[in-house]
PDB file of N, CA and C in Angstrom:
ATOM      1  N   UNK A   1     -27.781  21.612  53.839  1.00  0.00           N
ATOM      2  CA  UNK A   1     -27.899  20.175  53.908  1.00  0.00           C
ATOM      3  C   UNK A   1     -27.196  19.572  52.691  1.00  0.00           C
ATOM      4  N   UNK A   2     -26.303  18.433  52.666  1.00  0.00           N
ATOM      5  CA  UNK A   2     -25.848  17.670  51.786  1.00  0.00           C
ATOM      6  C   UNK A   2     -26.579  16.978  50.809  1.00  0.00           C
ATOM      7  N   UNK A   3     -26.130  16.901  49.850  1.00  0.00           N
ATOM      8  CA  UNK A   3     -27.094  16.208  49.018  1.00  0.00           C
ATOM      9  C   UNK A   3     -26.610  14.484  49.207  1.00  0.00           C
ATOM     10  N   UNK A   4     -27.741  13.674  49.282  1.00  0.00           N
ATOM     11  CA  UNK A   4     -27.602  12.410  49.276  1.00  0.00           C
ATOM     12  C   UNK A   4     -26.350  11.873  48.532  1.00  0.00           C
ATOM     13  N   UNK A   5     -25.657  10.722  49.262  1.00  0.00           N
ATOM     14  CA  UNK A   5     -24.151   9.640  48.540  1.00  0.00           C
ATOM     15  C   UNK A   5     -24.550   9.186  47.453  1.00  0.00           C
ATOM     16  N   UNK A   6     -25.735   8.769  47.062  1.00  0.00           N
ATOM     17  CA  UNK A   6     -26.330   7.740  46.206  1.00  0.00           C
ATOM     18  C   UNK A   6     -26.420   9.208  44.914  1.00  0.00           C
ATOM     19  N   UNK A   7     -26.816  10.261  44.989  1.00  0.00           N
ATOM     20  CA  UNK A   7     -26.599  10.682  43.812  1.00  0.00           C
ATOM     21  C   UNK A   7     -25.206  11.323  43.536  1.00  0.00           C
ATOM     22  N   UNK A   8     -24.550  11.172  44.710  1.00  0.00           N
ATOM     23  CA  UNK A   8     -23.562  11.674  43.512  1.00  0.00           C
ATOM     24  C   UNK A   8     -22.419  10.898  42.878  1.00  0.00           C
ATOM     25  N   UNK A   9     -22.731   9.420  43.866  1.00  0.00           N
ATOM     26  CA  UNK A   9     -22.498   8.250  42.919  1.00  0.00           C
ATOM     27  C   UNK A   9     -22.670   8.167  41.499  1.00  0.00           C
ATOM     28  N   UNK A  10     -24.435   8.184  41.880  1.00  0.00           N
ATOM     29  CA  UNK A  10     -24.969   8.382  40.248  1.00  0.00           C
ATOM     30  C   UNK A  10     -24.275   9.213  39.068  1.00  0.00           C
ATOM     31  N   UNK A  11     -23.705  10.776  39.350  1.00  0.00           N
ATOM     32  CA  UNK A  11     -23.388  11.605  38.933  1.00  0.00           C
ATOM     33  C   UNK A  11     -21.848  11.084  38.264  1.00  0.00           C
ATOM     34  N   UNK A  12     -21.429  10.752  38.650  1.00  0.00           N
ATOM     35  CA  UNK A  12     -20.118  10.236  38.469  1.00  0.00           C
ATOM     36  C   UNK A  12     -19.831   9.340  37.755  1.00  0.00           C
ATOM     37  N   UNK A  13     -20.677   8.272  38.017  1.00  0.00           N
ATOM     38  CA  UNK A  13     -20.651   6.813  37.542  1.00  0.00           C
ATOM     39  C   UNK A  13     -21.589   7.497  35.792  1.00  0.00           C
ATOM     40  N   UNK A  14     -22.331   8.134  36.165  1.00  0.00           N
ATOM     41  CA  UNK A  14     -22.876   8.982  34.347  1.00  0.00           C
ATOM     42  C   UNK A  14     -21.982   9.816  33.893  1.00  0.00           C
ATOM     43  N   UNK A  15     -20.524  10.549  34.612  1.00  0.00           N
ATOM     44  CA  UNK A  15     -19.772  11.461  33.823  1.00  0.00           C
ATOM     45  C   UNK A  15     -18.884  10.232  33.465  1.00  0.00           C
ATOM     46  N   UNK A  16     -18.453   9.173  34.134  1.00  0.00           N
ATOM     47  CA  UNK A  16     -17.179   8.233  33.837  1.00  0.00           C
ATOM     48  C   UNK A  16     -17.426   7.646  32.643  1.00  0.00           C
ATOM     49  N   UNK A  17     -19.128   7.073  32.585  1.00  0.00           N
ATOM     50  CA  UNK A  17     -19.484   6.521  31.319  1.00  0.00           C
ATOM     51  C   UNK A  17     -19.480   7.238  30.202  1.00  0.00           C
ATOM     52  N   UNK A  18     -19.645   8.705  30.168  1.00  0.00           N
ATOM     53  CA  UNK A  18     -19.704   9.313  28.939  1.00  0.00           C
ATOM     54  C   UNK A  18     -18.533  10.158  28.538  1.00  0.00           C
ATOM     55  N   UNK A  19     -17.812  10.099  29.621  1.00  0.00           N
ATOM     56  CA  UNK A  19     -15.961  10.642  29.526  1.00  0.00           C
ATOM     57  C   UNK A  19     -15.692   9.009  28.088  1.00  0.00           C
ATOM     58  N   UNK A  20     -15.861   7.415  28.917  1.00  0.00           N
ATOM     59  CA  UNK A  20     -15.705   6.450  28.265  1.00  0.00           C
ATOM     60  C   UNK A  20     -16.109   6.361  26.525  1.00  0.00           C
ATOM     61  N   UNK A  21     -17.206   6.696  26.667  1.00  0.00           N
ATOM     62  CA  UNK A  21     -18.193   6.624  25.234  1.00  0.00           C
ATOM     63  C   UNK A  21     -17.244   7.567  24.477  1.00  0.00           C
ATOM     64  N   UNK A  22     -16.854   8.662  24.935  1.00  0.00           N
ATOM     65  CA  UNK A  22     -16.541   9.733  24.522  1.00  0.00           C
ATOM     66  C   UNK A  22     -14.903   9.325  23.439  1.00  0.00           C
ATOM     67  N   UNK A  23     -14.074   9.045  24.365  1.00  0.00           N
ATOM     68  CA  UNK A  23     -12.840   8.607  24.011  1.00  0.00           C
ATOM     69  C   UNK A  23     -12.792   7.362  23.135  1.00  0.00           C
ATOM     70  N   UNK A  24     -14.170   6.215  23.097  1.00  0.00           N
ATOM     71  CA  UNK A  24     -14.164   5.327  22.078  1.00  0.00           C
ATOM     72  C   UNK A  24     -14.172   5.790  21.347  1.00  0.00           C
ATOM     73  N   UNK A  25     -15.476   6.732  21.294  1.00  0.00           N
ATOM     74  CA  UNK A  25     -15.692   7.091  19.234  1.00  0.00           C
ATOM     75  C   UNK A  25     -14.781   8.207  18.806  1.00  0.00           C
ATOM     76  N   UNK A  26     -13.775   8.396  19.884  1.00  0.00           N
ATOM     77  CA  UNK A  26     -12.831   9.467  19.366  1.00  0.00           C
ATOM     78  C   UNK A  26     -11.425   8.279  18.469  1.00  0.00           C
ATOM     79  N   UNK A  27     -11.270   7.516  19.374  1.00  0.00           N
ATOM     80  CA  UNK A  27     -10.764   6.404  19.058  1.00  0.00           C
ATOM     81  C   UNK A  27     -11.194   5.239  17.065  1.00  0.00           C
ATOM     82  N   UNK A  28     -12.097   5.062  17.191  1.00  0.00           N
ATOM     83  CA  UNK A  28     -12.906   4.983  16.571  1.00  0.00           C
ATOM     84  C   UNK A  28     -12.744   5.529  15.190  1.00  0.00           C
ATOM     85  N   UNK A  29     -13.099   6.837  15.030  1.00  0.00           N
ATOM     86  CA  UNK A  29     -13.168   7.993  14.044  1.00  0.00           C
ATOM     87  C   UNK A  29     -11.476   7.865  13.576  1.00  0.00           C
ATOM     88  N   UNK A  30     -10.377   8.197  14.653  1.00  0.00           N
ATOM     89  CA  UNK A  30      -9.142   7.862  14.595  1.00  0.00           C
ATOM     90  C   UNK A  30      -8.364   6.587  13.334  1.00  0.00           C
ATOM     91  N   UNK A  31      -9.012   5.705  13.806  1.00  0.00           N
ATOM     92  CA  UNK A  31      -9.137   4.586  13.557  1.00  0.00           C
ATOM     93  C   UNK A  31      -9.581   4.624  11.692  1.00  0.00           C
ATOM     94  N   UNK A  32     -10.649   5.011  11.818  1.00  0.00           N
ATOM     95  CA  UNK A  32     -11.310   4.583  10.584  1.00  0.00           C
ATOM     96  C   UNK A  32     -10.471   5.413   9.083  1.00  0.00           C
ATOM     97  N   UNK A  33      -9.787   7.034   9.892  1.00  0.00           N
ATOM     98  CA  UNK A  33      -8.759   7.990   9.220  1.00  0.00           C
ATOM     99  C   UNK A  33      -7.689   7.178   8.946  1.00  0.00           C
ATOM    100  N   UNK A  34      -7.091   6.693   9.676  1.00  0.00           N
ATOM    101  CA  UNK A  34      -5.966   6.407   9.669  1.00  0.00           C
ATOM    102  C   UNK A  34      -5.882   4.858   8.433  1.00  0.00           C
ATOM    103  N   UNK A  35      -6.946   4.474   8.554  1.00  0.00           N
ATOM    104  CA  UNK A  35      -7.184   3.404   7.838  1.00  0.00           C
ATOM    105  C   UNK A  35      -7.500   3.684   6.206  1.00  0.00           C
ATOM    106  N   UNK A  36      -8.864   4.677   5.981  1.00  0.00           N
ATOM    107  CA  UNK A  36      -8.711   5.224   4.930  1.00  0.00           C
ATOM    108  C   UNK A  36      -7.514   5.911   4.145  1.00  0.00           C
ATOM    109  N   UNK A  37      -6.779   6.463   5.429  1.00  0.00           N
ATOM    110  CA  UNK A  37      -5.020   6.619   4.716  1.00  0.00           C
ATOM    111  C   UNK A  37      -4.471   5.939   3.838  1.00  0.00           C
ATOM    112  N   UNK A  38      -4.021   4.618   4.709  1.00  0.00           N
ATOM    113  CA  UNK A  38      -3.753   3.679   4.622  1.00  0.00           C
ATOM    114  C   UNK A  38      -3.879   3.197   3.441  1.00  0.00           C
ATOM    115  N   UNK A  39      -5.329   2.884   2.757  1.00  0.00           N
ATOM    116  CA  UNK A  39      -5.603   2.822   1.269  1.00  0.00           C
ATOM    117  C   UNK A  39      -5.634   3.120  -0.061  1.00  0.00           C
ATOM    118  N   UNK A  40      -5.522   4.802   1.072  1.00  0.00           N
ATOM    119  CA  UNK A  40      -5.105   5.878  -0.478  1.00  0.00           C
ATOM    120  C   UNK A  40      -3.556   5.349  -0.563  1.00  0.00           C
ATOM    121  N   UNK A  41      -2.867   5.450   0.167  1.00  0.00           N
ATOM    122  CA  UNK A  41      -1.036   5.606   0.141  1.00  0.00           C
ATOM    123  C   UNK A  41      -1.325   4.462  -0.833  1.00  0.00           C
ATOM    124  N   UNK A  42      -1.639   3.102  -0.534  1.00  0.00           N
ATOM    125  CA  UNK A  42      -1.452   1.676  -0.843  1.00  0.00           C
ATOM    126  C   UNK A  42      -1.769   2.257  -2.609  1.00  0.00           C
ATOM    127  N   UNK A  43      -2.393   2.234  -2.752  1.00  0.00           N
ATOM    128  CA  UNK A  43      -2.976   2.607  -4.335  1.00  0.00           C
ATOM    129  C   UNK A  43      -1.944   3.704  -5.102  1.00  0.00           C
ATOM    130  N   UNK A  44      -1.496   4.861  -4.082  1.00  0.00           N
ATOM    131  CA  UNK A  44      -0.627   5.482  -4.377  1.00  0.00           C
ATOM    132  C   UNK A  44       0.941   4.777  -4.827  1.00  0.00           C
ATOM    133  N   UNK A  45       0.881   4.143  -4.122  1.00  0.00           N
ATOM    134  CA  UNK A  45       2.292   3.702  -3.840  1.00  0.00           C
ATOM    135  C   UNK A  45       2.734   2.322  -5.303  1.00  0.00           C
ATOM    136  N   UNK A  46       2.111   2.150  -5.920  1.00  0.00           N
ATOM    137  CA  UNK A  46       1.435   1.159  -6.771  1.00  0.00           C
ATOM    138  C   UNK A  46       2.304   1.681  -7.433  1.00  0.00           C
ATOM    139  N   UNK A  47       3.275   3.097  -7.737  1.00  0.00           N
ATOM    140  CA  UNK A  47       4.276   3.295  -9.425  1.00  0.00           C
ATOM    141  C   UNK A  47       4.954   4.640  -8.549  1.00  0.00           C
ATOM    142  N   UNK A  48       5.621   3.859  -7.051  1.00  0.00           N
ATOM    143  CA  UNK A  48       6.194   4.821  -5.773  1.00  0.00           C
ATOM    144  C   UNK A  48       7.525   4.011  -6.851  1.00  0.00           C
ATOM    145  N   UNK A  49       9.128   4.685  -6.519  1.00  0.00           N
ATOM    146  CA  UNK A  49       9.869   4.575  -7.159  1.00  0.00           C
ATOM    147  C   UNK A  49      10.718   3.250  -5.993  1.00  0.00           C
ATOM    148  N   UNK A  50      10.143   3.042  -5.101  1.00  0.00           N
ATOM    149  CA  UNK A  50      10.454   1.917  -4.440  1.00  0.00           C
ATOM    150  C   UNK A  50       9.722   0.951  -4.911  1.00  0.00           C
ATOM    151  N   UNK A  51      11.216  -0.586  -4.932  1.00  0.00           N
ATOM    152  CA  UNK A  51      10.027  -2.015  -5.417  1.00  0.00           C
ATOM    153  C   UNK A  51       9.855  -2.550  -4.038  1.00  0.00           C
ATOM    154  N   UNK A  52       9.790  -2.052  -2.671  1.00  0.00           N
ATOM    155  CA  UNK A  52       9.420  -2.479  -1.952  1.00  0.00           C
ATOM    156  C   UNK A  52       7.665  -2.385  -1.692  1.00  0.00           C
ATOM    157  N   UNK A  53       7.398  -0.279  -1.971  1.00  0.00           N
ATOM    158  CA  UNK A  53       6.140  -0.426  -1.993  1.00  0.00           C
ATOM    159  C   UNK A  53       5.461  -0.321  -2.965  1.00  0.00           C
ATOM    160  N   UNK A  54       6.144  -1.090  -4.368  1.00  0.00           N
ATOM    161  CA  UNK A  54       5.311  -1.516  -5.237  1.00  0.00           C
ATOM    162  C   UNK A  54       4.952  -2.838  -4.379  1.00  0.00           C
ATOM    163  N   UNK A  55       5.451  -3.841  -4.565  1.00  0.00           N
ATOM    164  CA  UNK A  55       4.890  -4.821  -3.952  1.00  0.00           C
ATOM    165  C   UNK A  55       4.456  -4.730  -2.476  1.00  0.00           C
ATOM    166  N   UNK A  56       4.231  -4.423  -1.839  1.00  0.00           N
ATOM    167  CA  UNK A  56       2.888  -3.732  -0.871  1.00  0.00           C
ATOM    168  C   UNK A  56       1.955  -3.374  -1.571  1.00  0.00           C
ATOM    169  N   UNK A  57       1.734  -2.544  -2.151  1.00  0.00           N
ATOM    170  CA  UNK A  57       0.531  -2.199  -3.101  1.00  0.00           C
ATOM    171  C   UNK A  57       0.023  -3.221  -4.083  1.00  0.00           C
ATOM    172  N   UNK A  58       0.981  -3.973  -4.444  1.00  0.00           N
ATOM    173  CA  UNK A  58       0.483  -5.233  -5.537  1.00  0.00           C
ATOM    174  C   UNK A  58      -0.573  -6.390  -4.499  1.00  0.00           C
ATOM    175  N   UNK A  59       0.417  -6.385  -3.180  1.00  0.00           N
ATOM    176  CA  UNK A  59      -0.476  -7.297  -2.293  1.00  0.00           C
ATOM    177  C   UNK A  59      -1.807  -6.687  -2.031  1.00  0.00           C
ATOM    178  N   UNK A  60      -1.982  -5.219  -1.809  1.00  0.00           N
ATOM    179  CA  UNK A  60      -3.208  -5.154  -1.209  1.00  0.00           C
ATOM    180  C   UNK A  60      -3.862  -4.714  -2.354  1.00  0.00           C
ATOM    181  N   UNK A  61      -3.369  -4.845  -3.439  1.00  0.00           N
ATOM    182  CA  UNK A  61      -4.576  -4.518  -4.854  1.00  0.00           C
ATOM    183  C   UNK A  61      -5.341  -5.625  -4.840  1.00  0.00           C
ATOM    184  N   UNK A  62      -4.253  -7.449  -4.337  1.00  0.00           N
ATOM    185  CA  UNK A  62      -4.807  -8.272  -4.414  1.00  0.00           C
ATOM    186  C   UNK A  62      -5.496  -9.152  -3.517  1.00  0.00           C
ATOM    187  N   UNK A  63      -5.946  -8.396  -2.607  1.00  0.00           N
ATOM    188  CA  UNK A  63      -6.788  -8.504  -1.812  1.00  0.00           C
ATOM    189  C   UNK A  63      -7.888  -7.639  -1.508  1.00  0.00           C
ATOM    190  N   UNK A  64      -8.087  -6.635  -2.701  1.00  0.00           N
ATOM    191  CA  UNK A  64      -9.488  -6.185  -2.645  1.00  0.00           C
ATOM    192  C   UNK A  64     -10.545  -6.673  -3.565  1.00  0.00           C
ATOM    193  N   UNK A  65     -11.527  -6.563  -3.471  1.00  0.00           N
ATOM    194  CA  UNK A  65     -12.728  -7.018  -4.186  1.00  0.00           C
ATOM    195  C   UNK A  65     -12.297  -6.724  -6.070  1.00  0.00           C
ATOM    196  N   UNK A  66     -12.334  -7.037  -7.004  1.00  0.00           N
ATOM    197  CA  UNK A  66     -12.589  -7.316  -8.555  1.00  0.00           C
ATOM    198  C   UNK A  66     -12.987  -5.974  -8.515  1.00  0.00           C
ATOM    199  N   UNK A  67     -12.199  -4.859  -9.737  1.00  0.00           N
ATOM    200  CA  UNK A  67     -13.229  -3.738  -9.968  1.00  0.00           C
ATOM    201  C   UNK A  67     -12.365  -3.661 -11.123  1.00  0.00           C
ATOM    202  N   UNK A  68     -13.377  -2.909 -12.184  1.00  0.00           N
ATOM    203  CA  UNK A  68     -12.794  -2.944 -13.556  1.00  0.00           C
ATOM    204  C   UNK A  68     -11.660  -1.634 -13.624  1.00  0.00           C
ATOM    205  N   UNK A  69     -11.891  -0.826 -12.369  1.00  0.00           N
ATOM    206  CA  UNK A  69     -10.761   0.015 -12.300  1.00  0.00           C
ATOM    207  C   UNK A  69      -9.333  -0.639 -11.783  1.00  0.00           C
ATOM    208  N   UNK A  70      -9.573  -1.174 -10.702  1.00  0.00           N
ATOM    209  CA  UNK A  70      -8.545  -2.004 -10.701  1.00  0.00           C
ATOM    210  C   UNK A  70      -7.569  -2.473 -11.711  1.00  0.00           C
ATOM    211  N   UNK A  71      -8.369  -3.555 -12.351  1.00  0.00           N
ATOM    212  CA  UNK A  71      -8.175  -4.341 -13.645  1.00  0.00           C
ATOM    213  C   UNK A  71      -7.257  -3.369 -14.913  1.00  0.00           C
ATOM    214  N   UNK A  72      -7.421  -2.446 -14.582  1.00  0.00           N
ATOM    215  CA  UNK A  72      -7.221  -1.227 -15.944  1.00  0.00           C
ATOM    216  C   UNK A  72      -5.985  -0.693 -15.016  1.00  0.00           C
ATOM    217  N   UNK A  73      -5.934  -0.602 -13.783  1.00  0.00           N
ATOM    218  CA  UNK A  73      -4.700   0.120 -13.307  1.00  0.00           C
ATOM    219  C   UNK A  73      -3.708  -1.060 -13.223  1.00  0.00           C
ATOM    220  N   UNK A  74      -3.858  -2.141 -13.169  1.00  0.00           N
ATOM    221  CA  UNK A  74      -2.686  -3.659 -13.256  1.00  0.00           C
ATOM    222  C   UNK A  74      -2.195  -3.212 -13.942  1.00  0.00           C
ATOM    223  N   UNK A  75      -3.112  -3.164 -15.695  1.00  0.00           N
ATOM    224  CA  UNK A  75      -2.815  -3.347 -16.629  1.00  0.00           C
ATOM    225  C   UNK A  75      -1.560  -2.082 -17.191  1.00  0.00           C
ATOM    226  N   UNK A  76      -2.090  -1.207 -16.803  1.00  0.00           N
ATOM    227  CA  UNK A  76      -0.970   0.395 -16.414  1.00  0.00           C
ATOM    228  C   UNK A  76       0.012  -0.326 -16.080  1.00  0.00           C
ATOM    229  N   UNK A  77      -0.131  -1.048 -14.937  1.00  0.00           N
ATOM    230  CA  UNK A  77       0.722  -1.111 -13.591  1.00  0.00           C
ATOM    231  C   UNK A  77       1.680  -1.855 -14.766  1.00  0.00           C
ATOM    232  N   UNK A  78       1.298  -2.996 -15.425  1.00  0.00           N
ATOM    233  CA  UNK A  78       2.081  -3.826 -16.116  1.00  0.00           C
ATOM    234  C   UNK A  78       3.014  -3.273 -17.413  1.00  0.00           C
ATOM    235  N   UNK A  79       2.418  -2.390 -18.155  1.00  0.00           N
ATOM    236  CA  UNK A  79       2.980  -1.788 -19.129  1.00  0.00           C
ATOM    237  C   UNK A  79       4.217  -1.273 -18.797  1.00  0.00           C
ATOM    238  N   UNK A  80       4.273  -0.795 -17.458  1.00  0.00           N
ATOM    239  CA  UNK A  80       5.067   0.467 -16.985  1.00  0.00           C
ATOM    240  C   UNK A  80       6.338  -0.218 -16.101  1.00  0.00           C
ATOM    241  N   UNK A  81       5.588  -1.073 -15.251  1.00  0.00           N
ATOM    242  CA  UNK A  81       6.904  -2.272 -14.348  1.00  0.00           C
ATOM    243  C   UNK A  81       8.401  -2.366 -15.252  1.00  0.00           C
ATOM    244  N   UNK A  82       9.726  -2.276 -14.473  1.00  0.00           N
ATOM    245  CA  UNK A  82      10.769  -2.551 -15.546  1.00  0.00           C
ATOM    246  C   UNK A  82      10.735  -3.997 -14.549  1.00  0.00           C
ATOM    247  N   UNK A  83      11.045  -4.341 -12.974  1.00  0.00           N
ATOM    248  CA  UNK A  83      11.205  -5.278 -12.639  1.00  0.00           C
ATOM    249  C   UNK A  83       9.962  -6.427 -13.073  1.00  0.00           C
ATOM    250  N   UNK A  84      11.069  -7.819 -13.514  1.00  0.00           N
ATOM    251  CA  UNK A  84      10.261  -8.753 -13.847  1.00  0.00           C
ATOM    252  C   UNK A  84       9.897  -9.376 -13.046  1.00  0.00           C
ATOM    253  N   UNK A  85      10.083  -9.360 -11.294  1.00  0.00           N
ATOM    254  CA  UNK A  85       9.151 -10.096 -10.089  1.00  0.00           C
ATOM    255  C   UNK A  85       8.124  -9.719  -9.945  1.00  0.00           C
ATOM    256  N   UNK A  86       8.471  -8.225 -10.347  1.00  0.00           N
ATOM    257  CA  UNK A  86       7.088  -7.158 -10.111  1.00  0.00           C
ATOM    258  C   UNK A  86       5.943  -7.788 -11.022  1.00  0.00           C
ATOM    259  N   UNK A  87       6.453  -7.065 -12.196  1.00  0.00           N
ATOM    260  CA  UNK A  87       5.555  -7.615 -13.772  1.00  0.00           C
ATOM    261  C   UNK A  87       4.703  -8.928 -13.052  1.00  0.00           C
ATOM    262  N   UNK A  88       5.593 -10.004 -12.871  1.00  0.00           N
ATOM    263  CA  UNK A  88       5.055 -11.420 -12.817  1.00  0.00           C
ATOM    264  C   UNK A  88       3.939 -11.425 -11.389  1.00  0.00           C
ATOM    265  N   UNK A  89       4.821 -10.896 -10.211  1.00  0.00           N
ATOM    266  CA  UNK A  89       3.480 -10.467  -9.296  1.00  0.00           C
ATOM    267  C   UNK A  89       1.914 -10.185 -10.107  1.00  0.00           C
ATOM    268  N   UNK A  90       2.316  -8.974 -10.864  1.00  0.00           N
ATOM    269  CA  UNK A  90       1.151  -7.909 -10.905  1.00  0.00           C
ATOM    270  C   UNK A  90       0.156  -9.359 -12.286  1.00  0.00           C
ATOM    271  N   UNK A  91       0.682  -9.959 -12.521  1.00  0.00           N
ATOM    272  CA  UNK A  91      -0.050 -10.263 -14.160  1.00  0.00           C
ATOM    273  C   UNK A  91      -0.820 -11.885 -13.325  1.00  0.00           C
ATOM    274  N   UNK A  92       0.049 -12.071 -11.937  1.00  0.00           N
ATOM    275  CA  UNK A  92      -1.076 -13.047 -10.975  1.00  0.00           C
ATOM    276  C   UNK A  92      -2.242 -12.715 -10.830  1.00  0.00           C
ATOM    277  N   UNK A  93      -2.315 -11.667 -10.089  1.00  0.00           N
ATOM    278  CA  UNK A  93      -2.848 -10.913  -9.406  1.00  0.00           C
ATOM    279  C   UNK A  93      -4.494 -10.161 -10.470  1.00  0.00           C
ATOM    280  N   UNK A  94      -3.885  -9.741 -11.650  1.00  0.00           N
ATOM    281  CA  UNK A  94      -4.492  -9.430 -12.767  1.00  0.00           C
ATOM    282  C   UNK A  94      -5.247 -10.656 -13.196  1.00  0.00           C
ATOM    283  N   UNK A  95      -4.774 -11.817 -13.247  1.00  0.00           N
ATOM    284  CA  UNK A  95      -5.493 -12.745 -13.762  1.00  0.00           C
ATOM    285  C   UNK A  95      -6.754 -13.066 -12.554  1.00  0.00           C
ATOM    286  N   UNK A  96      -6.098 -13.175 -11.488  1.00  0.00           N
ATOM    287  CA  UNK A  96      -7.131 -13.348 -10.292  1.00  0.00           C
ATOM    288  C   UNK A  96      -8.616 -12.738 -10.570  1.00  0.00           C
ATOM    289  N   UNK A  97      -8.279 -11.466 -10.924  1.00  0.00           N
ATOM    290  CA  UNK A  97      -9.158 -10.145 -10.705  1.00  0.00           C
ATOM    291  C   UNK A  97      -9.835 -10.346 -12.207  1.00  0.00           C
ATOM    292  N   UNK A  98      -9.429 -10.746 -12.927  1.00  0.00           N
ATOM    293  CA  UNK A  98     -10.191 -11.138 -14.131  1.00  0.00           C
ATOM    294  C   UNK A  98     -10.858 -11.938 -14.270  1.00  0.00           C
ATOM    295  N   UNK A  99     -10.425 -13.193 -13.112  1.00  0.00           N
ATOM    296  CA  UNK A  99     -11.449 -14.632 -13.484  1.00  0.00           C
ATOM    297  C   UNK A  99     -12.612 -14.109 -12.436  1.00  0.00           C
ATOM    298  N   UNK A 100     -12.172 -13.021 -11.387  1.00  0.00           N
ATOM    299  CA  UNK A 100     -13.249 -13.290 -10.137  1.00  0.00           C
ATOM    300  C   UNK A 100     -14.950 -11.975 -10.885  1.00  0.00           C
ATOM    301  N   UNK A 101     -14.046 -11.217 -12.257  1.00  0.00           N
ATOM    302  CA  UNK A 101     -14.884 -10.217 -12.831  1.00  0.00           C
ATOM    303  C   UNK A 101     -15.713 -11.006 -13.639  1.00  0.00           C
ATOM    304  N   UNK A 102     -15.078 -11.859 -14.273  1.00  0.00           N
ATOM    305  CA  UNK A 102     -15.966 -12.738 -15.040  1.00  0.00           C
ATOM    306  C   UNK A 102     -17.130 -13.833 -14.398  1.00  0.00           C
ATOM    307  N   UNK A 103     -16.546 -14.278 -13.630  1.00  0.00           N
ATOM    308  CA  UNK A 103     -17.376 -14.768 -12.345  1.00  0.00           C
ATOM    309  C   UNK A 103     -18.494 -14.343 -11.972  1.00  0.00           C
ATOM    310  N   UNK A 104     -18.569 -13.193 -11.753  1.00  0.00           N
ATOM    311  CA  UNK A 104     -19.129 -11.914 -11.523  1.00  0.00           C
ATOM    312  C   UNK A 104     -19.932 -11.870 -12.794  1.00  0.00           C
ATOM    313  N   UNK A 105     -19.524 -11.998 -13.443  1.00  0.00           N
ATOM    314  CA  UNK A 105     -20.444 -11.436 -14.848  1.00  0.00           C
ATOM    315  C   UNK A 105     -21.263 -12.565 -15.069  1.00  0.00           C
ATOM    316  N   UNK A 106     -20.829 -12.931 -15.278  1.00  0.00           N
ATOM    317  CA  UNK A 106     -22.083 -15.067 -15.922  1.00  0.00           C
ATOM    318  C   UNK A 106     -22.742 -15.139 -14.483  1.00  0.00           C
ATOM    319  N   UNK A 107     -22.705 -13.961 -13.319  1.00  0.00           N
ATOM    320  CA  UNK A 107     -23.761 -14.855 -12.464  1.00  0.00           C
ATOM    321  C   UNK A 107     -25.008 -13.736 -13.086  1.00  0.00           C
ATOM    322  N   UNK A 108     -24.734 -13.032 -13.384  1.00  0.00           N
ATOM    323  CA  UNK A 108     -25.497 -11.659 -13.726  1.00  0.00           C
ATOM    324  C   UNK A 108     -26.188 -11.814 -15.125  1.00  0.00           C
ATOM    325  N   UNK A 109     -25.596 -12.392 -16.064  1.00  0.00           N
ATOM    326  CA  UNK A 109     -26.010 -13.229 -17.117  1.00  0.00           C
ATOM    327  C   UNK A 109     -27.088 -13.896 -16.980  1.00  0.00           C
TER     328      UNK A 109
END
């Protein structure tokens, strides 16, 4: 005897959903690697012998949150720069990260 339409609907419609689930968080995980990459290179790339991805890296230094490591690698970053767009980028960017640390500090005060 056959087994009932209705379960093996069921059966199916529960392998399709978890084939689905399956390939998000594979997706997902993908995702989150490729991204953490992404951040190391950027930081890496900060004294790369290209001034293209120095400035890539200057942008996304300056768009992360104030950290006194940061602040201390500009300051590297600045010593070491021969280009003066660069320099002048990085000493924006440095000041940013200095007023937003101090900021930071007098609320903590």
């Amino acid at each position: 005897m056959a087994a009932p339409t209705g379960d093996m609907e069921n059966k199916r419609l529960l392998r399709t959903t978890a084939l689905t689930l399956l390939a998000v968080g594979a997706v997902a995980a993908l995702g989150v690697l490729l991204v953490r990459d992404q951040i190391s290179r950027s930081k890496r790339d900060l004294f790369s012998p290209h001034p293209l991805r120095r400035l890539a890296a200057l942008e996304y230094l300056g768009s992360v949150t104030a950290s006194v490591d940061t602040v201390l690698l500009l300051r590297d970053f600045l010593a070491w720069e021969p280009r003066p767009l660069l320099r002048k980028r990085a000493a924006a960017v440095l000041v940013r990260l200095e007023a937003e640390l101090a900021t930071r500090e007098s609320e903590v005060a």
